[in-house]
C-alpha atoms as a PDB file:
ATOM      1  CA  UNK A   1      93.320 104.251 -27.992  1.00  0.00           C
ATOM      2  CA  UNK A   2      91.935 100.944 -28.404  1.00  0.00           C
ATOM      3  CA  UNK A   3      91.021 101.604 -32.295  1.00  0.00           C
ATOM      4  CA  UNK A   4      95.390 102.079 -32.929  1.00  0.00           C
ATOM      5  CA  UNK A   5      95.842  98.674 -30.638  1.00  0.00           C
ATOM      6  CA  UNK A   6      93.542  96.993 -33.186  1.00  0.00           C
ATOM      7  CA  UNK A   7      94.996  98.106 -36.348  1.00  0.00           C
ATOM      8  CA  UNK A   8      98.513  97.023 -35.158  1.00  0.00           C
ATOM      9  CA  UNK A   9      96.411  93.674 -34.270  1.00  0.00           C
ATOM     10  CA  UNK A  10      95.633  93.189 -37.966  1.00  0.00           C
ATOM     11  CA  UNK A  11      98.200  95.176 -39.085  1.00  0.00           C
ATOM     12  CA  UNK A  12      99.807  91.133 -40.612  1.00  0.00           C
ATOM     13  CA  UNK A  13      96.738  90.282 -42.059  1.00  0.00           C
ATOM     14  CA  UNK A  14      97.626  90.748 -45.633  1.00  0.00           C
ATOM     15  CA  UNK A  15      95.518  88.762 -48.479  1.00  0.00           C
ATOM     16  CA  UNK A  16      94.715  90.053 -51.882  1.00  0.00           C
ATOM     17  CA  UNK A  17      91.138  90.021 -51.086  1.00  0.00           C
ATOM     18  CA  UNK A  18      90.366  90.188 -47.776  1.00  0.00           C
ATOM     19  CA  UNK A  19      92.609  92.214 -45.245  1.00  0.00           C
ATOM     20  CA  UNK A  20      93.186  95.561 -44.045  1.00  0.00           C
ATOM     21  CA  UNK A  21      92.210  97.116 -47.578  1.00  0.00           C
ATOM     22  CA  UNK A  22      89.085  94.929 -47.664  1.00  0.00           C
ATOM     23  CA  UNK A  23      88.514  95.565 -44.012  1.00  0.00           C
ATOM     24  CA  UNK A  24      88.508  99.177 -44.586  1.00  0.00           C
ATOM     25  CA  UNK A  25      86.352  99.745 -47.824  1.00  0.00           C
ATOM     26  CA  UNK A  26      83.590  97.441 -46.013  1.00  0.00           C
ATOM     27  CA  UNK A  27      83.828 100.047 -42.994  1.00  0.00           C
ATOM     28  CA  UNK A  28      83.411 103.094 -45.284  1.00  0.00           C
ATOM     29  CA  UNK A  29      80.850 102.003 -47.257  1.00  0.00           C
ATOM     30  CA  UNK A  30      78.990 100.909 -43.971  1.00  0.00           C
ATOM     31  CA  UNK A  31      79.464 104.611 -42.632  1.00  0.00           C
ATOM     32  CA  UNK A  32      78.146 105.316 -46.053  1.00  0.00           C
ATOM     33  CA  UNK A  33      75.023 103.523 -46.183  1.00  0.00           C
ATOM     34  CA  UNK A  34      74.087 104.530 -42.789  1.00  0.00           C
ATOM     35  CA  UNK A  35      74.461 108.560 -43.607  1.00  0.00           C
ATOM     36  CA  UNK A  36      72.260 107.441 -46.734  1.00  0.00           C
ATOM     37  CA  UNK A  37      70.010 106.163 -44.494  1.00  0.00           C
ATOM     38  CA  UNK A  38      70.332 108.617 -42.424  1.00  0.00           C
ATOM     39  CA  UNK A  39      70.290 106.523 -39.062  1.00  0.00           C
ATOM     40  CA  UNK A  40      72.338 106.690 -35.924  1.00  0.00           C
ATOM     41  CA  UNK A  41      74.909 103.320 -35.505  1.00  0.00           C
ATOM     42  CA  UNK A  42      77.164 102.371 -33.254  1.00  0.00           C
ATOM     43  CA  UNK A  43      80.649 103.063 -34.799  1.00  0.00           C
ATOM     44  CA  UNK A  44      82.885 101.717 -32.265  1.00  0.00           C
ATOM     45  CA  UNK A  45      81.157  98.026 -32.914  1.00  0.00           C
ATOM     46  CA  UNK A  46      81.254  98.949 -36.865  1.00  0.00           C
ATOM     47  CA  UNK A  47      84.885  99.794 -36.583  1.00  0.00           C
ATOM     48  CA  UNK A  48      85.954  96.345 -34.287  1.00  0.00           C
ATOM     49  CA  UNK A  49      83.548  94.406 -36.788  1.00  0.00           C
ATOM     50  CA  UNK A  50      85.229  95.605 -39.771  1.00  0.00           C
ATOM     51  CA  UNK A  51      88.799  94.720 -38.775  1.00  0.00           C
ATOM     52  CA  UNK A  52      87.660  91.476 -37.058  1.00  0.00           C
ATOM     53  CA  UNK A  53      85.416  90.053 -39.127  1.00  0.00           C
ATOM     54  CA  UNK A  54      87.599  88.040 -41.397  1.00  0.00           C
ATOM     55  CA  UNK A  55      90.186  87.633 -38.395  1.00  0.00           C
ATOM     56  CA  UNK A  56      89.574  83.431 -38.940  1.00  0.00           C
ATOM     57  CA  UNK A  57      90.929  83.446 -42.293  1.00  0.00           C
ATOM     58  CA  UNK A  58      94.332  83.842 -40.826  1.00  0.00           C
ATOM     59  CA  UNK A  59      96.676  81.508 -38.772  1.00  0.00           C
ATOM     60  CA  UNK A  60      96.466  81.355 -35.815  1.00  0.00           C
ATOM     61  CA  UNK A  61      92.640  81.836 -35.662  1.00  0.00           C
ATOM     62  CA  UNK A  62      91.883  79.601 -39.185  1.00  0.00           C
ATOM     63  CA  UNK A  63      89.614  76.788 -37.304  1.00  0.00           C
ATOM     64  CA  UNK A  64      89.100  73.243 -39.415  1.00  0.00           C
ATOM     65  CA  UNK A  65      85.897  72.682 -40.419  1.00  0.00           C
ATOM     66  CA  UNK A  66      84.414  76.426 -38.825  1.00  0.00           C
ATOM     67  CA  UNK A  67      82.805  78.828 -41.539  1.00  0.00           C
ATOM     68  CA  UNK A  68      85.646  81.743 -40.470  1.00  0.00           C
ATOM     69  CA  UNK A  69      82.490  84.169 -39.487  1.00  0.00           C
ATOM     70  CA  UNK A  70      81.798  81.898 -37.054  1.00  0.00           C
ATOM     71  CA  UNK A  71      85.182  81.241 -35.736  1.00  0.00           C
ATOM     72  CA  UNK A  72      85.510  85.222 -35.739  1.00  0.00           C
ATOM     73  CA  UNK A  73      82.224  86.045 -34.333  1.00  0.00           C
ATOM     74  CA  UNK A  74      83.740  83.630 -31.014  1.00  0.00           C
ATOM     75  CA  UNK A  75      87.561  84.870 -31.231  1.00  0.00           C
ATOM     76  CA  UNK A  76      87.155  88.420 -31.688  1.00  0.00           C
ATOM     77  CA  UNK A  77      86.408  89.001 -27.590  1.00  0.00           C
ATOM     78  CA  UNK A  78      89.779  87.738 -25.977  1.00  0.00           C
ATOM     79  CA  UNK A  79      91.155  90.357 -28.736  1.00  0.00           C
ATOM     80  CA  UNK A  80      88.621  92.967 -28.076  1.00  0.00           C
ATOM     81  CA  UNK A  81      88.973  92.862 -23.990  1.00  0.00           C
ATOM     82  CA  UNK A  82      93.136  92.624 -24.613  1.00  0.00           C
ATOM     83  CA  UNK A  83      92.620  96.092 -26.114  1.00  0.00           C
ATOM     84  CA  UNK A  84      90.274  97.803 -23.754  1.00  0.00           C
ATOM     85  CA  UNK A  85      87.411  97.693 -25.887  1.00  0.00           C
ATOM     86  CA  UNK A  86      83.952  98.476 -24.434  1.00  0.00           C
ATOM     87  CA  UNK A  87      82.621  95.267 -23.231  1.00  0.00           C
ATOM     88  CA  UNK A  88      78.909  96.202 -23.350  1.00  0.00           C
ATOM     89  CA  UNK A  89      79.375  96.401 -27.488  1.00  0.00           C
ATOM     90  CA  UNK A  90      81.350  93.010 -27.818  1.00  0.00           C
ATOM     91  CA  UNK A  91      77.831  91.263 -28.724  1.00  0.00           C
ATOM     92  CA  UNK A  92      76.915  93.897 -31.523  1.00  0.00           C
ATOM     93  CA  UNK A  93      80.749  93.247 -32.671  1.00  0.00           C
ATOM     94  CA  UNK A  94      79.944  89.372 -32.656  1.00  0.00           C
ATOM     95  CA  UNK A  95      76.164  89.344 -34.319  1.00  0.00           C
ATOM     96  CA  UNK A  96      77.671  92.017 -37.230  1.00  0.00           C
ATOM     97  CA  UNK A  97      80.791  89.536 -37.359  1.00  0.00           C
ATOM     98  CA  UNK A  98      78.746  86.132 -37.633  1.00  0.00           C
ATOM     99  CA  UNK A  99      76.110  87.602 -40.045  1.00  0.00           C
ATOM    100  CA  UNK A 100      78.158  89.618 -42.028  1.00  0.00           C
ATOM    101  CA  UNK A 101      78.640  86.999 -45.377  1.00  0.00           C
ATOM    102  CA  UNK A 102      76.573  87.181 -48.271  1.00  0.00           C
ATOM    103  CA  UNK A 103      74.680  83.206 -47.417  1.00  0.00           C
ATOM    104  CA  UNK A 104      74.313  84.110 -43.846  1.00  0.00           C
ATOM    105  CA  UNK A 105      70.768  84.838 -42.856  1.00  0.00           C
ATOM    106  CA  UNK A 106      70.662  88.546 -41.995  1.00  0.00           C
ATOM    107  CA  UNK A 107      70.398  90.074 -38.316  1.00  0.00           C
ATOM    108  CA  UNK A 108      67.769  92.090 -37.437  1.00  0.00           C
ATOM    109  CA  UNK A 109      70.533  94.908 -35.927  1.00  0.00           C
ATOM    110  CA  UNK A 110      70.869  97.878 -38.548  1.00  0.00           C
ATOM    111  CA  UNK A 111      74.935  97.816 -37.809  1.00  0.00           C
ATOM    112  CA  UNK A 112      74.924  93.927 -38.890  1.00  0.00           C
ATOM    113  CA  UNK A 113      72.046  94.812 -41.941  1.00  0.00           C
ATOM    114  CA  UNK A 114      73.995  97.437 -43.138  1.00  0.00           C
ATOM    115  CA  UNK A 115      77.489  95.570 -42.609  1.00  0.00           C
ATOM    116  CA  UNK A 116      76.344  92.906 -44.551  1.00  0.00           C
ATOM    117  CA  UNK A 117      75.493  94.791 -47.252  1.00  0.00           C
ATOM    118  CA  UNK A 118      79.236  96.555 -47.406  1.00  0.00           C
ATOM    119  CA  UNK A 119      80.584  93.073 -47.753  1.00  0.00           C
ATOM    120  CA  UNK A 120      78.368  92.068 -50.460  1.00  0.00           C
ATOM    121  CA  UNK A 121      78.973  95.397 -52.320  1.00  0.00           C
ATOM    122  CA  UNK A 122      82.785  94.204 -51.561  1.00  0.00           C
ATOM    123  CA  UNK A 123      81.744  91.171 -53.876  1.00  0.00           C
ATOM    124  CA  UNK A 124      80.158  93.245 -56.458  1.00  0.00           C
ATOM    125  CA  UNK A 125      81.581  95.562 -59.319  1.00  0.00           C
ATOM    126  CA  UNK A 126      85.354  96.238 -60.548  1.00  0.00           C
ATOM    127  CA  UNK A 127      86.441  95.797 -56.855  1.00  0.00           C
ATOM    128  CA  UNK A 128      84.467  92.396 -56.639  1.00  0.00           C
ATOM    129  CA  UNK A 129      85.926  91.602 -60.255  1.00  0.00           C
ATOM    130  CA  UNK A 130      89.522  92.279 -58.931  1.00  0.00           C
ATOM    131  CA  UNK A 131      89.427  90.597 -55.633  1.00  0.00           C
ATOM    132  CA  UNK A 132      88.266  87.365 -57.338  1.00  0.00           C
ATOM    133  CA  UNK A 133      90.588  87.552 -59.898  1.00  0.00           C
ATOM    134  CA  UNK A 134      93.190  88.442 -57.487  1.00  0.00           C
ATOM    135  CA  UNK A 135      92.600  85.140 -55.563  1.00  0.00           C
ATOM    136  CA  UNK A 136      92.889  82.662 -58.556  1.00  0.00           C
ATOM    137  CA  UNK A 137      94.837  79.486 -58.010  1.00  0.00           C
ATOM    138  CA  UNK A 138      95.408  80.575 -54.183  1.00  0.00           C
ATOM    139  CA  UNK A 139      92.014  79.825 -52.446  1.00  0.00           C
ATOM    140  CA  UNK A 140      89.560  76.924 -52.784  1.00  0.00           C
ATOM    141  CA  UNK A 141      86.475  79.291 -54.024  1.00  0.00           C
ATOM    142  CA  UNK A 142      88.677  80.193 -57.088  1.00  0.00           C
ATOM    143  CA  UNK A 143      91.010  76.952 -57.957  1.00  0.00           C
ATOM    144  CA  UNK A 144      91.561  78.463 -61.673  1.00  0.00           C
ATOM    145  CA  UNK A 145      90.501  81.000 -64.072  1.00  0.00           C
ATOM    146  CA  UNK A 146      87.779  79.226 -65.199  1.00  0.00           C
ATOM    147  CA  UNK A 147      86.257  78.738 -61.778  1.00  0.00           C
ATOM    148  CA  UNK A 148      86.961  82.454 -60.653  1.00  0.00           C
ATOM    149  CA  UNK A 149      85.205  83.227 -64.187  1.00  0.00           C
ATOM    150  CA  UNK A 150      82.201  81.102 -62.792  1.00  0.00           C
ATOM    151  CA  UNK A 151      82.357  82.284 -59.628  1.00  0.00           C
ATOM    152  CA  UNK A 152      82.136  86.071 -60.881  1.00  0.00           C
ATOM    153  CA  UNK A 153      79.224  85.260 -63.069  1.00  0.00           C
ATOM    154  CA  UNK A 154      77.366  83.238 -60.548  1.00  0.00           C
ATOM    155  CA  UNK A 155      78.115  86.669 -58.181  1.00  0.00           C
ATOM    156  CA  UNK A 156      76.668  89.367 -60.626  1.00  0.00           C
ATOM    157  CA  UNK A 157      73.448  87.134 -61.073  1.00  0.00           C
ATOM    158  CA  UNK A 158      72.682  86.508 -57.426  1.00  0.00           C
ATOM    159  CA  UNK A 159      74.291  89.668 -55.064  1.00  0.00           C
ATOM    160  CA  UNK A 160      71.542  91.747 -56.050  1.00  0.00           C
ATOM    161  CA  UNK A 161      68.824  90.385 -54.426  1.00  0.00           C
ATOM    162  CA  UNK A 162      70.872  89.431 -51.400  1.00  0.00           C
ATOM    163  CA  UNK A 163      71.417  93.309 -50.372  1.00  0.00           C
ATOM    164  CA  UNK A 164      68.795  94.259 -47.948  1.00  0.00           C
ATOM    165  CA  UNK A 165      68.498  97.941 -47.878  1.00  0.00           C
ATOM    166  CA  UNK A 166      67.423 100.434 -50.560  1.00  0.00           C
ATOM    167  CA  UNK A 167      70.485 102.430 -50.507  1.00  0.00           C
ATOM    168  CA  UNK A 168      73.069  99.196 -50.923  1.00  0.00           C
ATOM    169  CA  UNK A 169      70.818  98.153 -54.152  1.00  0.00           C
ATOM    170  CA  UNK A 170      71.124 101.644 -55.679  1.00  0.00           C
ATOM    171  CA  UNK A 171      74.886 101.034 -55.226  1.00  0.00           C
ATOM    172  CA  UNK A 172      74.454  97.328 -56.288  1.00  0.00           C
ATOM    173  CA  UNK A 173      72.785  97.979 -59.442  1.00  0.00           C
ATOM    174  CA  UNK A 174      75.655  99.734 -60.987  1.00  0.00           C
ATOM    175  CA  UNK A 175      77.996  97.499 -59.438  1.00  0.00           C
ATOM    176  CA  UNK A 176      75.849  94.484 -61.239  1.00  0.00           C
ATOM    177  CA  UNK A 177      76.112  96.347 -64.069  1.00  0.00           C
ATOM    178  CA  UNK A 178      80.124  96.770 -64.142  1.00  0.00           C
ATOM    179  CA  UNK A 179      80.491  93.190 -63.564  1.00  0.00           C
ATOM    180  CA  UNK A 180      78.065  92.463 -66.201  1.00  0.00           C
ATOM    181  CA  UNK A 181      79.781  94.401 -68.999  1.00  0.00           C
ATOM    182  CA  UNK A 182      83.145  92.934 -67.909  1.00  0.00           C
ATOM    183  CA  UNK A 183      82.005  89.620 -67.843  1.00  0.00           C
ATOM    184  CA  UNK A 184      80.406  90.014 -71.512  1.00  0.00           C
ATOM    185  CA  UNK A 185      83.876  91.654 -72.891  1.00  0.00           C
ATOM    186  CA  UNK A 186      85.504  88.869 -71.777  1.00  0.00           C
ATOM    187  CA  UNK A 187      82.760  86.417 -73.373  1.00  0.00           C
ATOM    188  CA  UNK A 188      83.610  88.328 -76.756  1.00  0.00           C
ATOM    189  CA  UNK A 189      87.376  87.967 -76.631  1.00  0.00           C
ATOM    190  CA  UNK A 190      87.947  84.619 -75.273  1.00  0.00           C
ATOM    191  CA  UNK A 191      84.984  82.662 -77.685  1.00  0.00           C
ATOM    192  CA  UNK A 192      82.402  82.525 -74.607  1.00  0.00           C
ATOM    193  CA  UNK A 193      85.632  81.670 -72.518  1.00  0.00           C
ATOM    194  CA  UNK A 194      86.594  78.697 -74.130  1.00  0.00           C
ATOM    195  CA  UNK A 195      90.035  79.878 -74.640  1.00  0.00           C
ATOM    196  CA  UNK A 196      90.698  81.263 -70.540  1.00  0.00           C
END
């Protein structure tokens, strides 16, 4: 019951790169590279996580001068109790919510490690590519093409050796890979992007 009172929470959270599609894929792919694992998480915390996590990158719960996983990891409960959520799990949902970006120091809970790594995979490959693109000229990390360009290249370089488990790098390598290859196309047809 509480999981359908939490999607119609979010259910307005729309953003080309982060929002209900976003908050999905990273849930997935979690679930995903905890069956690879083959460990035992706490899905209930996963699944309020995943559709929380980016809640502060939305009015009314965008705070000034607050990295939004922080402002998340502290606004998610009032939400989560509002909707009968477990109480005993809201700390899991906060330490996977505060720790879940790709410069955050990592947690030492597998549900945050392995949440973490989703999002960065979210970062990586033709999905990372798009969501980047898709934000040019609308958000501060991407102010024009030439900074989403930079951005991308700077993100194919350095997500790799941010992942921390085994089965998000075998997954990250290809996604390194796609990014790479797009990113030397686009080299090739814009005279090493002078002409973006």
């Amino acid at each position: 019951m509480w999981r359908e009172k939490l999607i119609d929470f979010v259910k307005d959270f729309e953003h080309p790169a982060w929002g209900i599609s976003h908050f999905t894929r990273v849930y997935e792919l979690t679930l995903k590279l905890a069956e690879m694992k083959k460990l035992d998480i706490d899905q209930d915390s996963l699944f309020a996580a995943a559709y929380l996590h980016d809640m502060s990158a939305f009015e009314p719960y965008r705070k000034k001068n607050v990295d939004h996983a922080d402002a998340a990891a502290e606004s998610c409960e009032d939400v989560l109790i509002s909707i009968g959520f477990p109480s005993d799990k809201i700390d899991l949902v906060r330490d996977i919510i505060r720790t879940h970006m790709y410069y955050a120091k990592p947690s030492n809970q597998f549900e945050s490690i392995l949440f973490r790594d989703a999002d960065i995979l979210d970062f990586m490959g033709i999905i990372g590519v798009t969501r980047i693109i898709s934000i040019t000229g609308k958000e501060s990390m991407a102010p024009d093409l030439k900074s989403a360009i930079g951005l991308l290249n700077n993100f194919q370089k350095t997500l790799l050796q941010k992942l921390s488990t085994d089965q998000a790098k075998e997954i990250g390598i290809k996604r390194k890979s796609e990014m790479k290859e797009f990113l030397e196309n686009l080299s090739k047809e814009t005279n090493k992007f002078k002409l973006l």
